[in-house]
Structures are given as C-alpha cells and as structure tokens.
C-alpha atoms as a PDB file:
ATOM      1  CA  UNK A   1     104.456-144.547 -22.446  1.00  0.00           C
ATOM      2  CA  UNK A   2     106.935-142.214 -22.237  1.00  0.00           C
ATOM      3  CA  UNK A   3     104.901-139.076 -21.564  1.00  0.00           C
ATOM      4  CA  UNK A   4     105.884-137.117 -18.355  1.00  0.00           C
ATOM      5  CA  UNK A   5     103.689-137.761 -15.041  1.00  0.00           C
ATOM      6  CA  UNK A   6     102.665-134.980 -12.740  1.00  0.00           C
ATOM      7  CA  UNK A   7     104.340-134.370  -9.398  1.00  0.00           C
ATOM      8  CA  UNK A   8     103.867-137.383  -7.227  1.00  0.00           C
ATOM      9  CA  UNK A   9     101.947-140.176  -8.553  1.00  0.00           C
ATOM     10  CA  UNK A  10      98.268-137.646  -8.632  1.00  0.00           C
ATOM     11  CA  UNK A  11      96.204-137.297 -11.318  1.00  0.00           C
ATOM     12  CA  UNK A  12      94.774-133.588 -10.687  1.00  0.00           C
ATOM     13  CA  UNK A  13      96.804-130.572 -10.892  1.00  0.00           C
ATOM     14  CA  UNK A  14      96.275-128.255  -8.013  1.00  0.00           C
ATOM     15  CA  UNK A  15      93.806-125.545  -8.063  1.00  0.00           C
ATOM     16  CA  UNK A  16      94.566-122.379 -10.445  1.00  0.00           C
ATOM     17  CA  UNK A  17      92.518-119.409 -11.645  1.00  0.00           C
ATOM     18  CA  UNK A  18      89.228-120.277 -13.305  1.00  0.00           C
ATOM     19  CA  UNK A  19      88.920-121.414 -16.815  1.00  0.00           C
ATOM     20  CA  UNK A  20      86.555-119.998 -19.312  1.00  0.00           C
ATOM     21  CA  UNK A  21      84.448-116.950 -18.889  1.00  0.00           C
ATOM     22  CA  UNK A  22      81.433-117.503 -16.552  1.00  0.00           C
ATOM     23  CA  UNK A  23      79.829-114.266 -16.836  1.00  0.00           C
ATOM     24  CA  UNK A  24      76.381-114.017 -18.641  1.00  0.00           C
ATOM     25  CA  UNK A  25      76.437-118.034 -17.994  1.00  0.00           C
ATOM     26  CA  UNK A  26      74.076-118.104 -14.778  1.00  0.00           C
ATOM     27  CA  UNK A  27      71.561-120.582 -13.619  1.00  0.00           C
ATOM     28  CA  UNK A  28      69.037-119.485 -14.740  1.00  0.00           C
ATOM     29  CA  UNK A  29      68.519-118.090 -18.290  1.00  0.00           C
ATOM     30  CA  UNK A  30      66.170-115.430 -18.770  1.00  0.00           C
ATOM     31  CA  UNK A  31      64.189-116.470 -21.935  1.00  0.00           C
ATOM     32  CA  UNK A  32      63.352-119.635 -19.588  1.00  0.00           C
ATOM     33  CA  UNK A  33      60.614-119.969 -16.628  1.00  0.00           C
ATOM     34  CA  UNK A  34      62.471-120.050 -14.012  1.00  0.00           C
ATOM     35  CA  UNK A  35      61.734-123.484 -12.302  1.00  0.00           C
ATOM     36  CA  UNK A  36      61.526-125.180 -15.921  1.00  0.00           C
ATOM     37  CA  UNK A  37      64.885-124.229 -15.820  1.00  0.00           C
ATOM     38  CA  UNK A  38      66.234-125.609 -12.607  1.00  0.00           C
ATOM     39  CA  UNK A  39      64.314-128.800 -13.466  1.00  0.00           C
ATOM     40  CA  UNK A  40      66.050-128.990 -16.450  1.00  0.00           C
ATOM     41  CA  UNK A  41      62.818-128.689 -18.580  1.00  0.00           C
ATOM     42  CA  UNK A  42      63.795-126.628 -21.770  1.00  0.00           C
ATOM     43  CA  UNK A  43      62.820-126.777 -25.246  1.00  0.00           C
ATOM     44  CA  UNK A  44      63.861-129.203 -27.953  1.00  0.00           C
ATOM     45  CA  UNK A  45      63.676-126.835 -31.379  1.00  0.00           C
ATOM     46  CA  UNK A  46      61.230-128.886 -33.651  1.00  0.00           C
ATOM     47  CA  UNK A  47      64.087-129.720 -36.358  1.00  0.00           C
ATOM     48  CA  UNK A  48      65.720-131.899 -34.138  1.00  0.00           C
ATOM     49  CA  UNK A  49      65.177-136.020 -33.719  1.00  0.00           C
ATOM     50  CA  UNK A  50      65.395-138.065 -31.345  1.00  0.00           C
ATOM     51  CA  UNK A  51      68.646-138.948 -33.039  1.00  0.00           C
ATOM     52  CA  UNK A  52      69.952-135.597 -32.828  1.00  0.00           C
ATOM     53  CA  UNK A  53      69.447-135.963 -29.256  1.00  0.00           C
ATOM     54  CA  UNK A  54      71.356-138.959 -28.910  1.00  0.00           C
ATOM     55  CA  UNK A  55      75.218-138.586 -27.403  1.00  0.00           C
ATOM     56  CA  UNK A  56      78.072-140.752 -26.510  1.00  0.00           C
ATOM     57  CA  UNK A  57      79.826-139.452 -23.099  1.00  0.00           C
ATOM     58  CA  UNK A  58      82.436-139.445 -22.098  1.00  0.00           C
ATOM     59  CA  UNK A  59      83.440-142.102 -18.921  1.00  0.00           C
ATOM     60  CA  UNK A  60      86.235-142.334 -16.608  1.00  0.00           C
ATOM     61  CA  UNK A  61      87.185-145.655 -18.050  1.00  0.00           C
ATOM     62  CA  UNK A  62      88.284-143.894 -21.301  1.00  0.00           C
ATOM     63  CA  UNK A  63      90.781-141.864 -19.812  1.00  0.00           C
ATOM     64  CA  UNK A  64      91.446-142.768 -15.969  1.00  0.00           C
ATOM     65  CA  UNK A  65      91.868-146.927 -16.504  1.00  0.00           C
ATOM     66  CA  UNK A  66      95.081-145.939 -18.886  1.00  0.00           C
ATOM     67  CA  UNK A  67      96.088-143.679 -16.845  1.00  0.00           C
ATOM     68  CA  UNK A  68      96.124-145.359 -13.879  1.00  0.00           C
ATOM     69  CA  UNK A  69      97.830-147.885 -15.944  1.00  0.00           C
ATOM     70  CA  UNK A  70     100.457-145.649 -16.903  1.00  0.00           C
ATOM     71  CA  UNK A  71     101.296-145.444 -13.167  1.00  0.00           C
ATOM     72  CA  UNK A  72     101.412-148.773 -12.175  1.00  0.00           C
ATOM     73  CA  UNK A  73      97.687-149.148 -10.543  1.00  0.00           C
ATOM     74  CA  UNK A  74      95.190-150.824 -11.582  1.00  0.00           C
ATOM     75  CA  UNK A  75      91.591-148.942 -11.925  1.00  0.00           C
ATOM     76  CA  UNK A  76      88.959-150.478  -9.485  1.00  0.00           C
ATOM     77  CA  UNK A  77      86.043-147.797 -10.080  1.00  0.00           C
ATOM     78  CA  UNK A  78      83.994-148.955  -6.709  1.00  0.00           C
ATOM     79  CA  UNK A  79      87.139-148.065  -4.873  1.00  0.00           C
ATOM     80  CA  UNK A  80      87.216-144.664  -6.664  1.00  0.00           C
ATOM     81  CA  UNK A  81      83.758-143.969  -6.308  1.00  0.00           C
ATOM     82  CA  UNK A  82      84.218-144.441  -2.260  1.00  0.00           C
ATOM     83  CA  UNK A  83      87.753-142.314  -2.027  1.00  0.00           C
ATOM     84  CA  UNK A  84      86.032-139.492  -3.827  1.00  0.00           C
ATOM     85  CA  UNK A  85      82.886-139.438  -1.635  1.00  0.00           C
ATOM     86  CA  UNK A  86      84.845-139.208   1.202  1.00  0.00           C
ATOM     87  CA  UNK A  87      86.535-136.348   0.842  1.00  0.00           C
ATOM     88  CA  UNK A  88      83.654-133.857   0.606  1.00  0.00           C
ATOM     89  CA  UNK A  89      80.606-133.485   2.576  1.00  0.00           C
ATOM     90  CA  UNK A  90      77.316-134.526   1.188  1.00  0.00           C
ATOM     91  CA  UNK A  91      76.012-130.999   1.320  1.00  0.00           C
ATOM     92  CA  UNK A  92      78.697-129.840  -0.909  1.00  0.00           C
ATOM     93  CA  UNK A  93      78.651-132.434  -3.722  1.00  0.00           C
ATOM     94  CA  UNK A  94      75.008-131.425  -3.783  1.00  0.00           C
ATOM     95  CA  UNK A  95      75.029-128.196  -4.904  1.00  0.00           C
ATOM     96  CA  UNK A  96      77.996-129.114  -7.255  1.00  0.00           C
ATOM     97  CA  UNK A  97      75.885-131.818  -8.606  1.00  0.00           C
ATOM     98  CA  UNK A  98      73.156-129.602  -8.752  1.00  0.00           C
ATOM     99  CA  UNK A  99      75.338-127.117 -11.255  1.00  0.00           C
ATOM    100  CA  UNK A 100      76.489-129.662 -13.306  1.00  0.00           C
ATOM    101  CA  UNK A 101      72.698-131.048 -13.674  1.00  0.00           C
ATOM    102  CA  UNK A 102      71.964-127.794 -15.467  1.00  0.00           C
ATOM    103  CA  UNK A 103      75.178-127.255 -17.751  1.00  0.00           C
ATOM    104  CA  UNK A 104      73.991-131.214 -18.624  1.00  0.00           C
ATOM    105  CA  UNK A 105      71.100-129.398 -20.493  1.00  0.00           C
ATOM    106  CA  UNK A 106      73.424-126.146 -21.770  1.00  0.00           C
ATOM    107  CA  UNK A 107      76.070-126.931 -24.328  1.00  0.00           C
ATOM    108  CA  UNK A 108      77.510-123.637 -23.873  1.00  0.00           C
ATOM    109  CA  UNK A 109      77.698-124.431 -20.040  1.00  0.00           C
ATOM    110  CA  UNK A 110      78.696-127.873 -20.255  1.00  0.00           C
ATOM    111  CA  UNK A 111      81.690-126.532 -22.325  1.00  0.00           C
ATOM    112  CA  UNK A 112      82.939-124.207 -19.529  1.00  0.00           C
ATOM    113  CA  UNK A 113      83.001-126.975 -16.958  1.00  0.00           C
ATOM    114  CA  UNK A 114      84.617-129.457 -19.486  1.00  0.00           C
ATOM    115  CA  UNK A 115      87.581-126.717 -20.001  1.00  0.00           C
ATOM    116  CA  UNK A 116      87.729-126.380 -16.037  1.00  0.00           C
ATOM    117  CA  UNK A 117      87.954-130.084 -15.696  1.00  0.00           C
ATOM    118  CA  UNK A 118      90.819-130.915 -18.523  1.00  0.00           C
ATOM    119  CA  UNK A 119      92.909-127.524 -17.108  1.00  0.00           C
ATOM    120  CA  UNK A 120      92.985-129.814 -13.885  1.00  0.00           C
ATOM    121  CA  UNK A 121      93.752-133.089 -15.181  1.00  0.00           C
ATOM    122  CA  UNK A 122      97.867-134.158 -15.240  1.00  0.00           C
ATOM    123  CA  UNK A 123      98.848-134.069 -18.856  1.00  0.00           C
ATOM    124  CA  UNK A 124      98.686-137.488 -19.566  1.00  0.00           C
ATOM    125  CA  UNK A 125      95.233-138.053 -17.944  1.00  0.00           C
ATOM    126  CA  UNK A 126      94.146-134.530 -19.922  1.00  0.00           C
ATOM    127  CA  UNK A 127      95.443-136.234 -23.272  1.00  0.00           C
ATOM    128  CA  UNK A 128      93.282-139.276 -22.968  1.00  0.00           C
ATOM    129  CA  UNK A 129      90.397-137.661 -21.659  1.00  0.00           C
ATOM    130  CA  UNK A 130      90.222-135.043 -24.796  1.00  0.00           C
ATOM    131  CA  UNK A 131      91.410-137.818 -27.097  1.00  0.00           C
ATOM    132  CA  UNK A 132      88.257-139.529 -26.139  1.00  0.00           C
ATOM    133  CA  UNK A 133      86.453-136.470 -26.419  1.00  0.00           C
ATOM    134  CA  UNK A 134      87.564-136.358 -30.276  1.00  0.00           C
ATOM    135  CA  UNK A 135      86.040-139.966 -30.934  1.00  0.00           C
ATOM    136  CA  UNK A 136      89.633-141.466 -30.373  1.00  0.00           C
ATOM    137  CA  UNK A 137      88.303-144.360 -28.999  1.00  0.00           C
ATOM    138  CA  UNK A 138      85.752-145.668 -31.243  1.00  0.00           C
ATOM    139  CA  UNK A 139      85.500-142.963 -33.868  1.00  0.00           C
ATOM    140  CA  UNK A 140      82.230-141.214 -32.027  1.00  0.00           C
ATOM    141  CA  UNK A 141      82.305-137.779 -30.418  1.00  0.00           C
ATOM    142  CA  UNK A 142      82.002-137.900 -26.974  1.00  0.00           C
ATOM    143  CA  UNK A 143      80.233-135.226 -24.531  1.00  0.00           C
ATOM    144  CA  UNK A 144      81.352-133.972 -21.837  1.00  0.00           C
ATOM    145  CA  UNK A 145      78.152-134.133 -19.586  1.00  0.00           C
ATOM    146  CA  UNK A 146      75.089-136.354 -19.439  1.00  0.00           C
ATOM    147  CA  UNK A 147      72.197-135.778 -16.908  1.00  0.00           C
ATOM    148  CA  UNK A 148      71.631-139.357 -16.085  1.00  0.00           C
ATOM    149  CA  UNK A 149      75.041-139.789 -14.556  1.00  0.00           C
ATOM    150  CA  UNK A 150      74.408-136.771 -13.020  1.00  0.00           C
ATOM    151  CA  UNK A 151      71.595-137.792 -11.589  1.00  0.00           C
ATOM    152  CA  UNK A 152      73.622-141.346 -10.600  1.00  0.00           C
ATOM    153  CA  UNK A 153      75.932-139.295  -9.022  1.00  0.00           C
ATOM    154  CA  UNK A 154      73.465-137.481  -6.982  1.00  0.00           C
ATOM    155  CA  UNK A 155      71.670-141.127  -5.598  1.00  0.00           C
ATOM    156  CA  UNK A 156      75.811-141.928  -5.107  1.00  0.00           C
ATOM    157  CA  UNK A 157      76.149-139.460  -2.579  1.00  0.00           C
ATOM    158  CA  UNK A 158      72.463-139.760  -1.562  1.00  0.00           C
ATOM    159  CA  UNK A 159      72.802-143.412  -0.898  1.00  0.00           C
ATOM    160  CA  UNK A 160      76.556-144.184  -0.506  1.00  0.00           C
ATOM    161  CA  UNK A 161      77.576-147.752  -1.391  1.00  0.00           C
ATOM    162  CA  UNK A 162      78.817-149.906   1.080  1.00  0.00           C
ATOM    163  CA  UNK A 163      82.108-149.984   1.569  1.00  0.00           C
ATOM    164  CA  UNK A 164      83.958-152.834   1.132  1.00  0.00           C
ATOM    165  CA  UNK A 165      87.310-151.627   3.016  1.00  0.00           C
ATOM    166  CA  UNK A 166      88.333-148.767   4.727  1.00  0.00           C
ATOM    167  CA  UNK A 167      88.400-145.254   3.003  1.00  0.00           C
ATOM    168  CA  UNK A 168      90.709-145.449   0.463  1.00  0.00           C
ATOM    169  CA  UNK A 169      92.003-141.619   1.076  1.00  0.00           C
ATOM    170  CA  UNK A 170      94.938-142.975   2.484  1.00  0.00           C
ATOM    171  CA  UNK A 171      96.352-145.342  -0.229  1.00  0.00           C
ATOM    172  CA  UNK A 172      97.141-144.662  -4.082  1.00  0.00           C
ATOM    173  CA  UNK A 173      93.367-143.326  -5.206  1.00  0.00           C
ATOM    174  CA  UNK A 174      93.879-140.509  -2.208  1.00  0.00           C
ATOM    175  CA  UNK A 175      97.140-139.638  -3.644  1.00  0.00           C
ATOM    176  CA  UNK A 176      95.243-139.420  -6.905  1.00  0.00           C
ATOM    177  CA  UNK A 177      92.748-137.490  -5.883  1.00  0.00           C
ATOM    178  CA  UNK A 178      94.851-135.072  -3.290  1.00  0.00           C
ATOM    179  CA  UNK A 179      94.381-132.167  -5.413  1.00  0.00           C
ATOM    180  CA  UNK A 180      90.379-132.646  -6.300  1.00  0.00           C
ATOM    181  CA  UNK A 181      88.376-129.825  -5.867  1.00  0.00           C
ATOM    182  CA  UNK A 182      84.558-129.440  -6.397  1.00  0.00           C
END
C-alpha cells in the first residue's frame, strides 16, 4: 500500500470546522409529533416494502481492519470498543448516541453525520470507509447509520464490557484514537 499515512500512526484527523450544513436539520421535525419523533416512530410511505427497508451498513471491519493493517496492527475490535469508551464520559456518549439514533431514521441527517465522520478519517482509512460505502466490498451499497447498532452502542456504554486488560488509551488504539471527538 503505498498510500500516504496521517501524522503519527492515528487514524482521525484533528478537529476542523463543521461539515455539511446543519441548519433547518433539527431534532425534531415539525410535520412530526414531537415524541414520535424522538422515539424514532415516523412513517413508512405505503409504496415501500419491507425490502425497500432493508440496508447493508456499513462496519468498522470494512474499513478500520485494513487500515490498521496498513499500519502494522492488527484489529482486535473488543480492545477498540474499551479504548473508545474510555475516553469520554458516559453522559456524553449519551446524548451523542442519542443524535445519531435520530439521523438513523433521517437519510438527509444521516448524510450530514456520514460527511462529518469521513472529513475526520486519515485518507487511507476515509478511502476504505467510502469505498465500502460504494458497495466496494461485495457489490451492495452500504449505509452509513443503522439504529440497532445504535442502540448496541447505547447498552455498550450502558453496560461496559469487562475489560480484559488495562485501558488501552495508552498503547497503539489510543494513538489511533488521539484525535476522536464526539
């Protein structure tokens, strides 16, 4: 692979202005009831099947595992999972959670925080993740957002898994993950 790494050996780039316009894209949406909307309770137009409402998402796997690679680490998930709860409190990944729950129901939404997300990727990390987006992996379209691992996120962070080691903030994944914001 002879694509250029970011600074260092981290996989985010450090925090810029925001991407995407956010105005007019609140949480709640005036055509809806207002806690139908923060439950996440809208309306499926009748044309649509259950097929239609079926999506492939995107997964860290896709894009983190070779990029990880790429660096000369391998990806242990349970060991990013536990470096990436601790950095944040509880409270906050809550309420970020909470936003991304509703864009997981929003296309429009979900679009602005996918943007935000690539912008901070390094390159190479930003290149897998959006040619997995395309259906570069398999051929299928992938999503951005899906409210079940939302949701698994939220028990995550809820109910943190026990760790195995020590916090791995201080090894390769916090080096990683120096420069993630919420």
């Amino acid at each position: 692979m002879s694509e250029q790494l970011s600074d260092g050996r981290g996989l985010f780039l450090p925090v810029s202005a925001p991407v995407g316009d956010l105005a007019g894209k609140g949480l709640v949406q005036s055509d809806l009831s207002w806690a139908a909307a923060l439950l996440g309770l809208t309306a499926v137009p009748a044309a649509h099947t259950w097929m239609d409402l079926t999506r492939v998402y995107l997964i860290a796997r896709e894009y983190l595992e070779p990029a990880e690679r790429a660096r000369g680490r391998a990806w242990d998930r349970d060991a990013w999972i536990t470096a990436v709860l601790d950095m944040y409190p509880r409270e906050e990944y809550m309420c970020a959670l909470a936003a991304l729950n509703h864009a997981s129901t929003d296309d429009a939404l979900m679009l602005v925080y996918q943007d935000r997300f690539l912008a901070r990727l390094a390159p190479d990390a930003e290149r897998l993740a959006r040619r997995a987006l395309a259906g570069g992996v398999d051929g299928q379209n992938r999503w951005f957002l899906a409210r079940q691992l939302v949701l698994r996120a939220m028990r995550l962070v809820l109910v943190p898994p026990s760790p195995q080691s020590p916090s791995a903030n201080d090894g390769p994944i916090g080096q990683a993950i120096r420069n993630l914001d919420l």
